[in-house]
N, C-alpha and C. Protein backbone atom coordinates (compact mmCIF):
# COMPACT_ATOMS: atom_id res chain seq x y z
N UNK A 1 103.12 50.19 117.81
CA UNK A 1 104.38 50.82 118.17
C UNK A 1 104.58 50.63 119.67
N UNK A 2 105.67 50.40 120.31
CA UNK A 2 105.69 49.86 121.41
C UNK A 2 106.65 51.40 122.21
N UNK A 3 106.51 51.38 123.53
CA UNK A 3 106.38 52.05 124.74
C UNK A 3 107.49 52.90 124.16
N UNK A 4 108.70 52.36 124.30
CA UNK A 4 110.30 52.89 123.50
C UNK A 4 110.24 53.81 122.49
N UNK A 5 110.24 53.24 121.52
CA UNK A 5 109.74 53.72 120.35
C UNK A 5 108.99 55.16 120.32
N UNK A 6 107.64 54.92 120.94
CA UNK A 6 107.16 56.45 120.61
C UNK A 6 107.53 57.23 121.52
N UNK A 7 107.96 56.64 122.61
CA UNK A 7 109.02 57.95 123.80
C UNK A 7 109.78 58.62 123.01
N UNK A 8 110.57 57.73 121.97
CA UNK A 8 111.75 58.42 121.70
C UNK A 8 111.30 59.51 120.55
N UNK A 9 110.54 58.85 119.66
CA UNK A 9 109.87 59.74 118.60
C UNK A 9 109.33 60.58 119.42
N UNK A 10 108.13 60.68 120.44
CA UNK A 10 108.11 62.43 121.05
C UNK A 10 108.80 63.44 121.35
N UNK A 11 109.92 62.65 122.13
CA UNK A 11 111.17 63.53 122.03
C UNK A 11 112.15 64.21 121.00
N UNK A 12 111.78 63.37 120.15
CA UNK A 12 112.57 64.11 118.87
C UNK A 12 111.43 65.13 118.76
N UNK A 13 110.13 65.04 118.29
CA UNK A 13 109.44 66.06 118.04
C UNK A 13 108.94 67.01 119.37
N UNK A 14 109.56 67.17 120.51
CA UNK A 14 109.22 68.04 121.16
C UNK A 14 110.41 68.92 121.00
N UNK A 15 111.90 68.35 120.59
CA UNK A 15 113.01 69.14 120.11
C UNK A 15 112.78 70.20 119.05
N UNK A 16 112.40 69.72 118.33
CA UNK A 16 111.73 70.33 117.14
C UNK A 16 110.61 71.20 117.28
N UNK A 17 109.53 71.33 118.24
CA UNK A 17 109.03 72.02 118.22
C UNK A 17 109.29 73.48 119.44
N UNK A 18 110.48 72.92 120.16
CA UNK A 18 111.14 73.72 121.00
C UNK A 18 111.25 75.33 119.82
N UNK A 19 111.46 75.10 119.05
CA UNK A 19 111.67 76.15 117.99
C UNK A 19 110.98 76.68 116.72
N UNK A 20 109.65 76.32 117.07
CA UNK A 20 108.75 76.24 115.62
C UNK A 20 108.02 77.24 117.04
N UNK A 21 107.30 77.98 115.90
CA UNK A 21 106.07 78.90 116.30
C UNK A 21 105.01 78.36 116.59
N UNK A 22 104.14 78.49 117.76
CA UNK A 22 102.93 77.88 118.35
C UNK A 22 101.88 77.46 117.76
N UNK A 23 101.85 78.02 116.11
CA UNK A 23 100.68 77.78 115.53
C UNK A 23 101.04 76.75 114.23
N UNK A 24 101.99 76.32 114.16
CA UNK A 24 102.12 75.30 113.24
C UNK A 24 101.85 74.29 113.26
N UNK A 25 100.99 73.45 112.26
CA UNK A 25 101.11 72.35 112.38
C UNK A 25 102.06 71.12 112.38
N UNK A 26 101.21 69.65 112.59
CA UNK A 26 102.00 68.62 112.59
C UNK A 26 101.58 67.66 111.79
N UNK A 27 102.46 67.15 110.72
CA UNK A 27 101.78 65.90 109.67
C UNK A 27 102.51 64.71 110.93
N UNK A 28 101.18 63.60 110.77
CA UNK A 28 101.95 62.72 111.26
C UNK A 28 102.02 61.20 110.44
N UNK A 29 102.97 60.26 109.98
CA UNK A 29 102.12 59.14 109.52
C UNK A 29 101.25 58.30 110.80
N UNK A 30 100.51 57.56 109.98
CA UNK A 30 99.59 57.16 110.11
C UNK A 30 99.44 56.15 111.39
N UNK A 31 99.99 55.43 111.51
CA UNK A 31 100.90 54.54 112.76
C UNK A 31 100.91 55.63 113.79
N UNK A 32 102.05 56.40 113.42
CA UNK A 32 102.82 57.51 114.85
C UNK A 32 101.42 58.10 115.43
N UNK A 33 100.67 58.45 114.47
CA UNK A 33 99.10 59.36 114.66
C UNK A 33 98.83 58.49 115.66
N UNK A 34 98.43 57.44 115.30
CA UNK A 34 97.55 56.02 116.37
C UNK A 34 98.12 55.79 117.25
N UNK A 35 99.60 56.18 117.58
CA UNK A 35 100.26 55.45 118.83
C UNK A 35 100.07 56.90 119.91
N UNK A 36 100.20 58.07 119.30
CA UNK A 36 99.91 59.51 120.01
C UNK A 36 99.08 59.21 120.51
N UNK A 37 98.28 58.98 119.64
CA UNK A 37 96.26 59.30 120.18
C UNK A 37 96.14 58.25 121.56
N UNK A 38 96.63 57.22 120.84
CA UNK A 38 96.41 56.16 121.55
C UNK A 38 96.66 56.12 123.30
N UNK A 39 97.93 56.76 123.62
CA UNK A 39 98.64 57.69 124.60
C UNK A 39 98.27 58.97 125.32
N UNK A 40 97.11 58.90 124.04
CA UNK A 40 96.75 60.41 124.94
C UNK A 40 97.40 61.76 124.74
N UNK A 41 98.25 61.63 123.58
CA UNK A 41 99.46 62.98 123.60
C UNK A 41 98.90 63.84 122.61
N UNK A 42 97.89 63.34 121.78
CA UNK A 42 97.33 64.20 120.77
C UNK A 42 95.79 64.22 121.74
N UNK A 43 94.92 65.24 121.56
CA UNK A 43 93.87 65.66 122.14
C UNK A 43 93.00 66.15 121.29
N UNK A 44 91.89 66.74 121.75
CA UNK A 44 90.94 67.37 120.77
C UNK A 44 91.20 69.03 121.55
N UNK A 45 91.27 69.53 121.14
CA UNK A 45 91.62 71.21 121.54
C UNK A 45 90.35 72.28 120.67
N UNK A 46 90.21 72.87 120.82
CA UNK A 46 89.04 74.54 119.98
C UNK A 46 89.61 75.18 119.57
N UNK A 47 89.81 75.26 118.45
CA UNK A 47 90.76 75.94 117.19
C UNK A 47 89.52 76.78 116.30
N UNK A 48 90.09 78.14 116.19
CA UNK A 48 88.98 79.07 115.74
C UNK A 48 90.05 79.84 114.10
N UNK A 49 88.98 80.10 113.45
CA UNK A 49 89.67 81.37 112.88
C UNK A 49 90.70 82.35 112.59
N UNK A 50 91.81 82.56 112.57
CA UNK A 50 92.90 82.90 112.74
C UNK A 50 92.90 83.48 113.96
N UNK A 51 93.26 82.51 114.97
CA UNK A 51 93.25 82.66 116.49
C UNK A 51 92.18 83.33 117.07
N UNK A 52 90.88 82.99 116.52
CA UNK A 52 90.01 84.04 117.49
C UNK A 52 88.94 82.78 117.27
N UNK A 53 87.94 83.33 118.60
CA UNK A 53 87.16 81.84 118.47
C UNK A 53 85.79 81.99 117.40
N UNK A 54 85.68 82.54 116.01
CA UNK A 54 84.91 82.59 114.83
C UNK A 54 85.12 81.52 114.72
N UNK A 55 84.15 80.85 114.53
CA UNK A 55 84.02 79.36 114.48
C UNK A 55 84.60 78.49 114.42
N UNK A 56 84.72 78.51 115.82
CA UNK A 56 85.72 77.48 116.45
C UNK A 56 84.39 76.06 116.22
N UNK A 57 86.20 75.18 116.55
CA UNK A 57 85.84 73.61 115.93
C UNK A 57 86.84 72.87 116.68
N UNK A 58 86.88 71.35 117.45
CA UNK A 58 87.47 70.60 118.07
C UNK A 58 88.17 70.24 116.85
N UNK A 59 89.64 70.05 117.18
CA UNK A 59 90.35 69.39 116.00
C UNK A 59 91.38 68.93 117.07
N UNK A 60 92.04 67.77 116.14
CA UNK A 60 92.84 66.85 116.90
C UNK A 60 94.32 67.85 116.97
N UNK A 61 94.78 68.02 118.20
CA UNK A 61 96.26 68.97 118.81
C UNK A 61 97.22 67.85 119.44
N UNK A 62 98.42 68.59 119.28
CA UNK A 62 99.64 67.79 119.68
C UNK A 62 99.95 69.69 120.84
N UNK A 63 99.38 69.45 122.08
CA UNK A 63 100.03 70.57 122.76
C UNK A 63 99.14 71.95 121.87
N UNK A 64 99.89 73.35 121.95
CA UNK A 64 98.73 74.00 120.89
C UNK A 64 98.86 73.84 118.87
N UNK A 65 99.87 72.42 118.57
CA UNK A 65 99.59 72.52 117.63
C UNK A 65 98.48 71.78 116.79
N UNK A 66 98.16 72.14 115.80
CA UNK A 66 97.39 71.00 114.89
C UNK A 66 97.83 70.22 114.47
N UNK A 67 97.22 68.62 114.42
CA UNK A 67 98.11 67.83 114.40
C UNK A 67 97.08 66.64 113.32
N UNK A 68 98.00 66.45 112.22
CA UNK A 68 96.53 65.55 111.94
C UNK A 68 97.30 64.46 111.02
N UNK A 69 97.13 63.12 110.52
CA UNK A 69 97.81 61.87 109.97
C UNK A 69 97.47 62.22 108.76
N UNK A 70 98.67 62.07 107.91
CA UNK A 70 98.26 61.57 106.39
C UNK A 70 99.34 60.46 105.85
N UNK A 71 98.70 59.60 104.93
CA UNK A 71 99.90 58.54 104.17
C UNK A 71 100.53 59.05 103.31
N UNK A 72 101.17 60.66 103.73
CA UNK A 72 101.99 61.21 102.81
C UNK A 72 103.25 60.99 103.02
N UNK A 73 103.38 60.50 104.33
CA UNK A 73 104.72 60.13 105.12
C UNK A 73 104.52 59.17 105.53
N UNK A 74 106.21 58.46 105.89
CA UNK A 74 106.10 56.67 106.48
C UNK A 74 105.31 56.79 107.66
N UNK A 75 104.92 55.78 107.64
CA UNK A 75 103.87 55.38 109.47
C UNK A 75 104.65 55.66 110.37
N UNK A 76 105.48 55.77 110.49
CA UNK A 76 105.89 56.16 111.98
C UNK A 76 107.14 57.76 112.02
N UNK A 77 106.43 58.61 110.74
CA UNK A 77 107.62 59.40 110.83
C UNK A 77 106.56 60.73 111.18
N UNK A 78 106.88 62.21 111.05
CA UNK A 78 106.36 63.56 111.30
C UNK A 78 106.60 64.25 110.70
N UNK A 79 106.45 65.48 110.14
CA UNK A 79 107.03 66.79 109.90
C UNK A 79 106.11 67.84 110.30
N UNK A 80 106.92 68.98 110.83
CA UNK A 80 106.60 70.19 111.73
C UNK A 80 107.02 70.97 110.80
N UNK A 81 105.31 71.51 110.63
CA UNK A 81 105.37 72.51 109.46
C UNK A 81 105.98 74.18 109.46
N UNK A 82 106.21 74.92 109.07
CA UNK A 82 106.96 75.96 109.02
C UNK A 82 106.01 77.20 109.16
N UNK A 83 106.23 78.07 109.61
CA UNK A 83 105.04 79.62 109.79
C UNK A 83 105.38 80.29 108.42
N UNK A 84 104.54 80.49 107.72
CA UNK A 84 104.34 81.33 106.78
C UNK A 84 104.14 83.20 106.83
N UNK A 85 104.75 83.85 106.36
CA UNK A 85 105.09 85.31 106.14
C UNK A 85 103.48 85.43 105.77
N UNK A 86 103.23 86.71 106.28
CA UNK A 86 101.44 86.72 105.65
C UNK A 86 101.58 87.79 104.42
């Protein structure tokens, strides 16, 4: 994925997450995943327990969300998952 391209795709998903709750995750395809990482925009962050650090674990973050690739979606697309009512 070239320079353009995933600028513009971050920006769509930083729009989007302008309004999603801090703890949601991010599906990414598989491509978009590799061009993040690749960039540096996804990280490894310490994600614990329902926010407390009970065994916490490095997992791959987009900012404080979780962020992780599946071929459930096209390679270069996202979805920003929704907060659930407990």
């Amino acid at each position: 994925m070239d320079d353009e391209l995933a600028t513009k795709v971050k920006e769509q998903l930083d729009a989007q997450l302008a309004n999603a709750a801090p703890n949601v995750g991010i599906a990414f395809g598989l491509d978009l995943f590799d061009a993040f990482r690749d960039r540096k925009w996804i990280t490894l962050n310490t994600f614990g327990a329902l926010g407390t650090s009970f065994g916490a674990t490095k997992l791959p973050a987009y900012g404080s969300h979780y962020a992780f690739p599946t071929w459930d979606l096209p390679e270069n697309e996202f979805k920003v998952g929704e907060e659930q009512d407990p």
